[in-house]
Protein backbone atom coordinates (compact mmCIF):
# COMPACT_ATOMS: atom_id res chain seq x y z
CA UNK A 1 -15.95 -20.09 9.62
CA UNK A 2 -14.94 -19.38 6.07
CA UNK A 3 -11.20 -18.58 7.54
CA UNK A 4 -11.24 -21.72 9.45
CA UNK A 5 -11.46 -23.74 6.47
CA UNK A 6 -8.76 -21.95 4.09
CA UNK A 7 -6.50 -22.45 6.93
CA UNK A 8 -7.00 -26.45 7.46
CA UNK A 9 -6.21 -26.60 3.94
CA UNK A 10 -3.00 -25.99 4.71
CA UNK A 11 -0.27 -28.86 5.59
CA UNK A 12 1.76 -28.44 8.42
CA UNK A 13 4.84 -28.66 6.42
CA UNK A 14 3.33 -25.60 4.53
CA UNK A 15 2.84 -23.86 7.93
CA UNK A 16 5.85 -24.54 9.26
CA UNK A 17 7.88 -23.06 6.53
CA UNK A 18 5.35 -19.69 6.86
CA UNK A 19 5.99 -19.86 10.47
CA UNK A 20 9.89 -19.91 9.57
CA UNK A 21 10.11 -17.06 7.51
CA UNK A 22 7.86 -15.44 9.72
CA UNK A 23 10.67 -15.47 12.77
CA UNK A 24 13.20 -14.73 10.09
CA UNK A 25 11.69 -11.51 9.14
CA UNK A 26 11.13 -11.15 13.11
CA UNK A 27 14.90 -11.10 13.55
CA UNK A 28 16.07 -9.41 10.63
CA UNK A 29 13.79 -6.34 11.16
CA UNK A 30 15.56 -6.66 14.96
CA UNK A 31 19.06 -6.70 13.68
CA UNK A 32 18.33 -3.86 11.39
CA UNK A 33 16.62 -1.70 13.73
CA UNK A 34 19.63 -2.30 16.09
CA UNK A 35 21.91 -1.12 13.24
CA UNK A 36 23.26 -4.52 11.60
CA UNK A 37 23.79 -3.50 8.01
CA UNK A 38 21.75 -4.26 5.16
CA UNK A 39 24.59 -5.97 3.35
CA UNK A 40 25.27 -8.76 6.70
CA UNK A 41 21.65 -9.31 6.57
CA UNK A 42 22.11 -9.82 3.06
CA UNK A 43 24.76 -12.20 3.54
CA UNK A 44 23.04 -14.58 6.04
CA UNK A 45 20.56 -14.97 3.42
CA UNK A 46 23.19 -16.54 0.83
CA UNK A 47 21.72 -17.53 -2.65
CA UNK A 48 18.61 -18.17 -1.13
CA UNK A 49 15.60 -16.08 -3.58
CA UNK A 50 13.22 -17.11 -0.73
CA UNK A 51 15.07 -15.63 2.17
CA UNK A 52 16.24 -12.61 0.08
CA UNK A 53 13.15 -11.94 -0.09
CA UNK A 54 12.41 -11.38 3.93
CA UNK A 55 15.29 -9.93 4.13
CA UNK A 56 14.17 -6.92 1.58
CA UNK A 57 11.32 -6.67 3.22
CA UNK A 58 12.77 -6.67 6.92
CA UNK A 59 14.66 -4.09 5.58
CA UNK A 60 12.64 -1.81 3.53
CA UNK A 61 10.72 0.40 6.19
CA UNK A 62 12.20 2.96 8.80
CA UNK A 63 14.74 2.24 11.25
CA UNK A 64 13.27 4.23 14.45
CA UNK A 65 14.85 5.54 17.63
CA UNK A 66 12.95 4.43 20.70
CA UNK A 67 12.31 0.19 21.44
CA UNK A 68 8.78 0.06 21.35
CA UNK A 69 8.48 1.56 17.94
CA UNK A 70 11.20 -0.69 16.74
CA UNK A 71 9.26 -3.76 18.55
CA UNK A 72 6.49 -2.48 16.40
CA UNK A 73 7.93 -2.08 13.02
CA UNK A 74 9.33 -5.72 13.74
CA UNK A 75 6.22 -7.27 14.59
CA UNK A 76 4.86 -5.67 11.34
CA UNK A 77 7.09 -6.93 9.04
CA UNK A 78 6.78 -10.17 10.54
CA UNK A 79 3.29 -10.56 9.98
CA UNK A 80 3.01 -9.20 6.86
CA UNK A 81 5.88 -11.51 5.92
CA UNK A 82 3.68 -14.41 7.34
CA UNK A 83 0.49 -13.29 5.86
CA UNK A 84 2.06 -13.47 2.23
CA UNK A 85 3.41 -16.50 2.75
CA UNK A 86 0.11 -18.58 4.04
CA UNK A 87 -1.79 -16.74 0.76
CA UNK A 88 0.76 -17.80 -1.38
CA UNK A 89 0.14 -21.25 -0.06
CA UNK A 90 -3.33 -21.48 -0.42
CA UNK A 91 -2.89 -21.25 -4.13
């Protein structure tokens, strides 16, 4: 119940931008395990701190060999990306 009440706190703008850096880590943990470079990803980003940000973090980990594993690592990043984000909010 306790979670249920942090998270109406939120606004939807505030959830919205989570929920966009959440799919931005999502696809650049994709491109990277599918070999784009660190320096494109990079570049996408452009001045923005923010996205800089997901982007080091899409990119920090493993790149791994077989699809589900690199499914997984994506998904992780993703959430952890997303998780960050909503507790940053909440202060």
């Amino acid at each position: 119940m306790i979670g249920i009440m942090f998270a109406a706190a939120l606004s939807a703008s505030d959830i919205e931008f989570c929920n966009s850096l959440e799919r931005l880590a999502l696809a650049a943990s994709g491109a990277y395990q599918r070999g784009v470079s660190v320096t494109e990803l990079y570049q996408l980003a452009g001045g923005e701190v923010v996205y800089q940000g997901v982007i080091s973090e899409a990119t920090s980990g493993p790149i791994f060999s077989t699809p589900e594993m690199q499914n997984k690592a994506s998904r992780d990043v993703s959430a952890k990306v997303a998780k960050y984000c909503i507790s940053e909010m909440k202060k």
